[in-house]
N, C-alpha and C. Protein backbone atom coordinates (compact mmCIF):
# COMPACT_ATOMS: atom_id res chain seq x y z
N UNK A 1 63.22 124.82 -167.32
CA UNK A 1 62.27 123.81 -167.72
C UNK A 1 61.60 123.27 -166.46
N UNK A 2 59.90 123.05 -166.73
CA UNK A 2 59.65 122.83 -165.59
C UNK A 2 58.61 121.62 -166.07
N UNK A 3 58.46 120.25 -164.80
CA UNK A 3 57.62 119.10 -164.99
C UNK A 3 56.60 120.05 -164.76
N UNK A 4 55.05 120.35 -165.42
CA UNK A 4 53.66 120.35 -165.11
C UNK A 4 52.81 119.63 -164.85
N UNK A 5 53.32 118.58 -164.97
CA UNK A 5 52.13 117.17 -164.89
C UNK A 5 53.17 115.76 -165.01
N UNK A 6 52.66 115.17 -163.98
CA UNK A 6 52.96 113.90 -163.65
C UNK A 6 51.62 112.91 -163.55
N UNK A 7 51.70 111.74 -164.48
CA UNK A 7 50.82 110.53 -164.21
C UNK A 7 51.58 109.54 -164.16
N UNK A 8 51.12 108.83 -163.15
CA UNK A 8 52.11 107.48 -162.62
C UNK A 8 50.40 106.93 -162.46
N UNK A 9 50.51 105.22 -162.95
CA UNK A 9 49.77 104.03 -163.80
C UNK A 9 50.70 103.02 -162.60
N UNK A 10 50.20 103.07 -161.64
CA UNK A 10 50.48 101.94 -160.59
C UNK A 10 50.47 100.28 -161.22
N UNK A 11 51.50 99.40 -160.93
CA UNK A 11 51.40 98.20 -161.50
C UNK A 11 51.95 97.31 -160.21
N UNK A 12 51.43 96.15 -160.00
CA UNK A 12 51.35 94.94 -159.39
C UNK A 12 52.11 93.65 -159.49
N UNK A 13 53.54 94.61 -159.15
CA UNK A 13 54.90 93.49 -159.34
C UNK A 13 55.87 93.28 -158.89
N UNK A 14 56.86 92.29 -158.50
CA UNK A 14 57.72 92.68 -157.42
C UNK A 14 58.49 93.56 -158.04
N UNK A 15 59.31 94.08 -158.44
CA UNK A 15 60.34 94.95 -159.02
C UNK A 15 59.65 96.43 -159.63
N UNK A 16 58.80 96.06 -160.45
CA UNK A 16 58.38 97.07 -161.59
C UNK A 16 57.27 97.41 -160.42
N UNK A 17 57.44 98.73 -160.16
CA UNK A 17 56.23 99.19 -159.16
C UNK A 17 55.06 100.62 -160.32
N UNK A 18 55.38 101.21 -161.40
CA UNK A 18 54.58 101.88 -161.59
C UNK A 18 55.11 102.58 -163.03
N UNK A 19 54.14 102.73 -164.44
CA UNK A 19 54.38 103.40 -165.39
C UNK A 19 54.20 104.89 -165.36
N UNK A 20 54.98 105.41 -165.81
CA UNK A 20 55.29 107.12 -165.63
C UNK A 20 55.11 108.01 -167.04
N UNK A 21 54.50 109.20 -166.97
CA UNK A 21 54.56 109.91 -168.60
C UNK A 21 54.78 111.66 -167.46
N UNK A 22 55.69 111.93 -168.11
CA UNK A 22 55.66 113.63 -167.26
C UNK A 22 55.40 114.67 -168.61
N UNK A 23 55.15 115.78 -168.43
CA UNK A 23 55.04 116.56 -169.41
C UNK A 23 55.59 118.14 -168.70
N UNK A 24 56.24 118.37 -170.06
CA UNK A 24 57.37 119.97 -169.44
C UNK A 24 56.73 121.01 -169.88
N UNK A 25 56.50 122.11 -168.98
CA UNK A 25 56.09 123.11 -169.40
C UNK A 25 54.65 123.28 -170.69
N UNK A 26 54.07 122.20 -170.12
CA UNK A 26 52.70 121.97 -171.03
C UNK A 26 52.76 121.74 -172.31
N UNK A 27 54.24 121.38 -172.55
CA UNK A 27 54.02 121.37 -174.12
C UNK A 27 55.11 119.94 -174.60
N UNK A 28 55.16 119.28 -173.64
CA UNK A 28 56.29 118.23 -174.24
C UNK A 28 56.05 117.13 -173.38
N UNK A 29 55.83 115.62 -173.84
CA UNK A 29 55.65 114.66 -173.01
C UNK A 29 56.81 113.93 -173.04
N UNK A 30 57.56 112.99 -172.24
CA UNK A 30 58.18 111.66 -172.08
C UNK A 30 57.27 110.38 -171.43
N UNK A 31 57.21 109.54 -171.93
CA UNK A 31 56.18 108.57 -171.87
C UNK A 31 57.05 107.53 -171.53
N UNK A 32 56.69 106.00 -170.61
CA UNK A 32 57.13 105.04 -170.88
C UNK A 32 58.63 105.40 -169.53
N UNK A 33 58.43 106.10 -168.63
CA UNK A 33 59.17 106.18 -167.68
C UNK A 33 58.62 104.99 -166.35
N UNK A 34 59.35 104.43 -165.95
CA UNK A 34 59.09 103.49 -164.62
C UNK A 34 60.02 103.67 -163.42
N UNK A 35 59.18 103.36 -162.94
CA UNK A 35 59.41 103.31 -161.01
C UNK A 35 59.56 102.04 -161.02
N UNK A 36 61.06 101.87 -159.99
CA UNK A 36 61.92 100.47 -159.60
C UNK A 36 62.07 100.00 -158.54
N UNK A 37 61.42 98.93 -157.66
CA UNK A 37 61.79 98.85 -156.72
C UNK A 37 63.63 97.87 -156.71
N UNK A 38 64.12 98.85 -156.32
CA UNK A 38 65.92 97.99 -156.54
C UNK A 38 66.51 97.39 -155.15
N UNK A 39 67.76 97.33 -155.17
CA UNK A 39 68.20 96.89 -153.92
C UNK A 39 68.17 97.76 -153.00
N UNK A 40 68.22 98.96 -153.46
CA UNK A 40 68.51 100.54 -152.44
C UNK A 40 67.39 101.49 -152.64
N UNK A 41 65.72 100.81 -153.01
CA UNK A 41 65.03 101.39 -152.46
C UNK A 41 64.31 101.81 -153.98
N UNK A 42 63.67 102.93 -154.27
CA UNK A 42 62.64 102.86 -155.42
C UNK A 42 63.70 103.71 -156.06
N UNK A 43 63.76 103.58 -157.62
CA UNK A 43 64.40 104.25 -158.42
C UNK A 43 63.57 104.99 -159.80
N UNK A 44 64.00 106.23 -160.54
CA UNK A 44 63.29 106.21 -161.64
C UNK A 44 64.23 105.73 -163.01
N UNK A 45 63.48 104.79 -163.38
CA UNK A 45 64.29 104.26 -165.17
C UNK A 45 63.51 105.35 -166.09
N UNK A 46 64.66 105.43 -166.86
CA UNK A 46 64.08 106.04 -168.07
C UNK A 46 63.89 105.48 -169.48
N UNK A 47 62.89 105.95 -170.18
CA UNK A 47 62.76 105.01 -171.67
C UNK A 47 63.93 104.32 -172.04
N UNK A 48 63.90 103.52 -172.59
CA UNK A 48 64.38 102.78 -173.17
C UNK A 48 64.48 101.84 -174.52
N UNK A 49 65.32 101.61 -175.32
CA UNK A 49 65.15 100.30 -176.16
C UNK A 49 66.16 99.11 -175.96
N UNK A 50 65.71 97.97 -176.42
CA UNK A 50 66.69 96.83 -176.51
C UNK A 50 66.99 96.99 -177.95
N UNK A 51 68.49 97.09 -177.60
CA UNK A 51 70.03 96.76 -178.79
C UNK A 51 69.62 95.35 -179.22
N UNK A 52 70.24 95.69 -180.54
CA UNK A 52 70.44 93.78 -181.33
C UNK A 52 71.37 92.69 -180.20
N UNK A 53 72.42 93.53 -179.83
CA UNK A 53 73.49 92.74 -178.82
C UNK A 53 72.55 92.47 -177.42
N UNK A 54 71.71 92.87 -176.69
CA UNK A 54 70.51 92.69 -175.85
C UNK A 54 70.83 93.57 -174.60
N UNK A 55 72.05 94.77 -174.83
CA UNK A 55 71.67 95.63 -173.68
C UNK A 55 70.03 96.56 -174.27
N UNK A 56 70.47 97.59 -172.96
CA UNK A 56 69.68 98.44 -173.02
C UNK A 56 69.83 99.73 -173.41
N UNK A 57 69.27 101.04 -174.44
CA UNK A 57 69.94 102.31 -174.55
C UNK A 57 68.73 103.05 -174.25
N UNK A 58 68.75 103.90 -173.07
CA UNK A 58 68.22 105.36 -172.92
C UNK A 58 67.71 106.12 -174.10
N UNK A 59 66.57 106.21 -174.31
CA UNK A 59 66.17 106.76 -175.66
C UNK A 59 66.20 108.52 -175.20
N UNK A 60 65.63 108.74 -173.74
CA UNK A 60 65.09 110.50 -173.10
C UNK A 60 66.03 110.22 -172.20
N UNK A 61 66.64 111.12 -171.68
CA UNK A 61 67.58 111.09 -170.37
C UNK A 61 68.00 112.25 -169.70
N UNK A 62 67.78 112.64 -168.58
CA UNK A 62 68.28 114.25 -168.12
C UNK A 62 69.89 114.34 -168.48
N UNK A 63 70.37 115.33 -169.09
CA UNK A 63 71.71 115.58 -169.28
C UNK A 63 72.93 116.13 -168.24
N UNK A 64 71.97 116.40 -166.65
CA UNK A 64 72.92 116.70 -165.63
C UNK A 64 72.24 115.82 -164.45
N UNK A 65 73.18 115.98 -163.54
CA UNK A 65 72.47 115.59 -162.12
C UNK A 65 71.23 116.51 -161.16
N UNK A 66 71.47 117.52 -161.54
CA UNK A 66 70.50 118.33 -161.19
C UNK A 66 69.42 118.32 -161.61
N UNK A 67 69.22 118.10 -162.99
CA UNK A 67 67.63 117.74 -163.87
C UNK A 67 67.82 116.50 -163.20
N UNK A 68 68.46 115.35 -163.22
CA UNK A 68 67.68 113.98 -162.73
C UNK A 68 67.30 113.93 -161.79
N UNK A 69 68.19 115.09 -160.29
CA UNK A 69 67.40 114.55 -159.19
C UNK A 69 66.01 115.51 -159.16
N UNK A 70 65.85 116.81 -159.63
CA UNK A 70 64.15 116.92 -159.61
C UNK A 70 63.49 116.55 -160.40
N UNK A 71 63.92 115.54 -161.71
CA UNK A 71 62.85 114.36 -161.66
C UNK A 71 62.54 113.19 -161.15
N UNK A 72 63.27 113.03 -160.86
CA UNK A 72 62.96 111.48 -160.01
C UNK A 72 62.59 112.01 -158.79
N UNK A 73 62.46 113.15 -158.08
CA UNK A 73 62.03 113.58 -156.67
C UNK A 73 60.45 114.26 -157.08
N UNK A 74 60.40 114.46 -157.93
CA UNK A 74 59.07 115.07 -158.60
C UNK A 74 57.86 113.91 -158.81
N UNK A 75 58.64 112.84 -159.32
CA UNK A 75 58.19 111.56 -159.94
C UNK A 75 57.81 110.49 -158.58
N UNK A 76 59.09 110.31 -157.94
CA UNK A 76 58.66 109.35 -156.48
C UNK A 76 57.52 110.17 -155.71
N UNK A 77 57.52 111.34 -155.35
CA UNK A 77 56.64 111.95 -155.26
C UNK A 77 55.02 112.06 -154.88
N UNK A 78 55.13 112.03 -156.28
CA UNK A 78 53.86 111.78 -156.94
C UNK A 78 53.13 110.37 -156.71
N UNK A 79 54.34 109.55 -157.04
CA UNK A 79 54.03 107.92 -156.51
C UNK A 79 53.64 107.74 -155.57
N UNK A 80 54.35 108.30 -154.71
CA UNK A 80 54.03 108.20 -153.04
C UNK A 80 53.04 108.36 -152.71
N UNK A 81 52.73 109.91 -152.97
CA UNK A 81 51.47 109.98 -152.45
C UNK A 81 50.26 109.55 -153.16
N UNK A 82 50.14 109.21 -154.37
CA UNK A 82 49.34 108.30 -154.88
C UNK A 82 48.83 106.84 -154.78
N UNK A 83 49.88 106.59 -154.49
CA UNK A 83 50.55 104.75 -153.53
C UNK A 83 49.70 104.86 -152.03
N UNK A 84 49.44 106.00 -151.80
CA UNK A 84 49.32 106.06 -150.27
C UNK A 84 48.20 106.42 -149.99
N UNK A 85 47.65 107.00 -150.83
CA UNK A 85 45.82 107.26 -151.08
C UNK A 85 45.28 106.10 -151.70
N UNK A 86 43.57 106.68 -151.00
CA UNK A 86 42.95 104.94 -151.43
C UNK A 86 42.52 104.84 -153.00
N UNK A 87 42.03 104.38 -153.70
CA UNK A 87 41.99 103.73 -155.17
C UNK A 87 40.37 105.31 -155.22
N UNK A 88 39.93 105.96 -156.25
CA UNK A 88 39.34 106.65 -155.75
C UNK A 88 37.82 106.18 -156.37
N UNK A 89 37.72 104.67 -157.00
CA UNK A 89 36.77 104.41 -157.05
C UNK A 89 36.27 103.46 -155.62
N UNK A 90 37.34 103.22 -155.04
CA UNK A 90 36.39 102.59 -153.60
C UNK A 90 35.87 103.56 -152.81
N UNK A 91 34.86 103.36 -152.39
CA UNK A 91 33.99 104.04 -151.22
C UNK A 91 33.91 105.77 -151.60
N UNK A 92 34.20 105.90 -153.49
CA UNK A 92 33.31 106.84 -153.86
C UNK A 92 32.00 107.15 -154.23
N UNK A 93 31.14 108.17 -153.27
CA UNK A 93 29.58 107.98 -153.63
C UNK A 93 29.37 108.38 -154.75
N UNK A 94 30.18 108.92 -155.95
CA UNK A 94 29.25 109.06 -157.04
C UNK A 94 29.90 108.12 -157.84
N UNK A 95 30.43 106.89 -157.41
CA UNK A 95 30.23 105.84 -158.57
C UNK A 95 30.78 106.06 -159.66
N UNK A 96 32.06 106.61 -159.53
CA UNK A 96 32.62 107.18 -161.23
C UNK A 96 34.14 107.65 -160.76
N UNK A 97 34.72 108.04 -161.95
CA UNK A 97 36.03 108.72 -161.66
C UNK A 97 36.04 110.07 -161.13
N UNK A 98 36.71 110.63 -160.18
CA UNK A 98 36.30 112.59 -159.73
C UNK A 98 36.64 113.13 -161.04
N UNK A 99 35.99 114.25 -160.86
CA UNK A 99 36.58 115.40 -161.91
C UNK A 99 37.81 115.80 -161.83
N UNK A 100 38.88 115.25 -162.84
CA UNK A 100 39.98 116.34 -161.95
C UNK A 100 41.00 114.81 -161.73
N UNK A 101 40.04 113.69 -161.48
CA UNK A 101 41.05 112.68 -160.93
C UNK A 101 42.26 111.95 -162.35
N UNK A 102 43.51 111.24 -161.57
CA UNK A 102 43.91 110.28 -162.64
C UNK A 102 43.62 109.59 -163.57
N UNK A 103 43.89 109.04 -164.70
CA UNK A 103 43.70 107.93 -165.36
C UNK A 103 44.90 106.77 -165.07
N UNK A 104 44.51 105.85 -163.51
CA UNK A 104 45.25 105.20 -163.40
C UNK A 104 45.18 104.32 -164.54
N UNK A 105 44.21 103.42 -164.66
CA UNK A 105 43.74 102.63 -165.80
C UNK A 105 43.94 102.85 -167.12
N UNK A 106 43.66 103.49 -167.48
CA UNK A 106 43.83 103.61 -168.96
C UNK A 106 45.13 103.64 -169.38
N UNK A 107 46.12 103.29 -168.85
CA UNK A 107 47.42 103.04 -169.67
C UNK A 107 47.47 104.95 -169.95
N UNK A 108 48.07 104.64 -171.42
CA UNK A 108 49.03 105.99 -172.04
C UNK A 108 47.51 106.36 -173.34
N UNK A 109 46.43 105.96 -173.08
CA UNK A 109 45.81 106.48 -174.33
C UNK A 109 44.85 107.67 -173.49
N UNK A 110 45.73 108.78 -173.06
CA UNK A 110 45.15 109.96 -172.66
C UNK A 110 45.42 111.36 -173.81
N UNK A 111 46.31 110.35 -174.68
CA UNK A 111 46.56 111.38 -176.00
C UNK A 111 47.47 112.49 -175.54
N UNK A 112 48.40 112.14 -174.59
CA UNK A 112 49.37 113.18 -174.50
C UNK A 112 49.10 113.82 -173.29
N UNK A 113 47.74 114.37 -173.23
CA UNK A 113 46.85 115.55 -172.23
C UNK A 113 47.75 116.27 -171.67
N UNK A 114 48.61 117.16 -172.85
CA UNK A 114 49.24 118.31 -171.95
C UNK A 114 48.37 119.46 -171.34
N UNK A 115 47.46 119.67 -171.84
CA UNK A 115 46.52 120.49 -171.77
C UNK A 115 45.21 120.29 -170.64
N UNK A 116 45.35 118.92 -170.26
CA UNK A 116 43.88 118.84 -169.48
C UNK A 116 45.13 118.72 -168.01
N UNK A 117 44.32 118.97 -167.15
CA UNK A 117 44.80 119.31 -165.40
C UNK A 117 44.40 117.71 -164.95
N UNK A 118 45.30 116.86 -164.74
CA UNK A 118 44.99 115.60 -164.31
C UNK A 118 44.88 115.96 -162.96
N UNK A 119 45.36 116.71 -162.05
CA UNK A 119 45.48 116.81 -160.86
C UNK A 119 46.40 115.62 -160.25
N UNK A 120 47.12 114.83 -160.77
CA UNK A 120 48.06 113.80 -160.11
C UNK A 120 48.97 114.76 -159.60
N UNK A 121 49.29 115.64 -159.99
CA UNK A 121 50.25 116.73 -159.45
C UNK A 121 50.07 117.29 -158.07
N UNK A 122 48.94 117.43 -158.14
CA UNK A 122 48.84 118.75 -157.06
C UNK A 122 47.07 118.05 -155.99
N UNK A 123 47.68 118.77 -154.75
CA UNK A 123 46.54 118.13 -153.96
C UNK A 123 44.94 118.60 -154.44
N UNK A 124 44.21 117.71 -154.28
CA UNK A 124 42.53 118.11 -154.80
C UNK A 124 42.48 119.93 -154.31
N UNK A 125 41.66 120.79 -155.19
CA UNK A 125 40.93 121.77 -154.92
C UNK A 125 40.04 121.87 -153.66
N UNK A 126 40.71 122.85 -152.30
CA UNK A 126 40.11 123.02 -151.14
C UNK A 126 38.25 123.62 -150.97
């Protein structure tokens, strides 16, 4: 099984640093994944619901250590270097989103887009 696409939805908070949706092998999304800033540095949470009693239960979850650490290394990733590039509507001359670029903004109403090439994955076309 392989992640094809990663979008990380940057957010402006002390703890909660960024909303996550990955999609496997072009045909399967998990939505509603976040990036943590914790005591020991950025973490990835996975979906979740709140119990009647008010914990928390894992709704998607990797079933070994090996799937979790190449997602969360797939996922910080992605953050990183997205975190670390500039916003790509500043000091773009055509005044619009690139072809090809993120939907930081728009939240999760990209309808899934297993199918369209966000390019959050992979560096721009040389």
């Amino acid at each position: 099984m392989e992640i094809t696409d990663v979008k990380v939805i940057p957010v402006e908070d002390e703890k909660l640093k960024a909303f996550v949706s990955i999609v496997f092998d072009q045909c399967f999304v998990v939505t509603d994944i976040k990036v943590i800033h914790g005591p020991k540095g950025l973490f990835v949470s996975m979906p979740s619901k709140k119990r009647k009693d008010g914990t928390f239960k894992d709704i998607a979850h990797p079933l070994n250590n090996q799937m979790r650490q190449y997602l969360e290394e797939k996922v910080l990733s992605v953050y990183r270097q997205q975190v670390a590039a500039p916003p790509p509507s500043q000091g773009a001359a055509s005044g619009g989103a690139a072809p090809g670029g993120s939907s930081q903004g728009s939240g999760q109403g990209s309808g899934g887009g297993a199918g369209s090439p966000s390019g959050s994955e992979q560096a721009p076309p040389s």
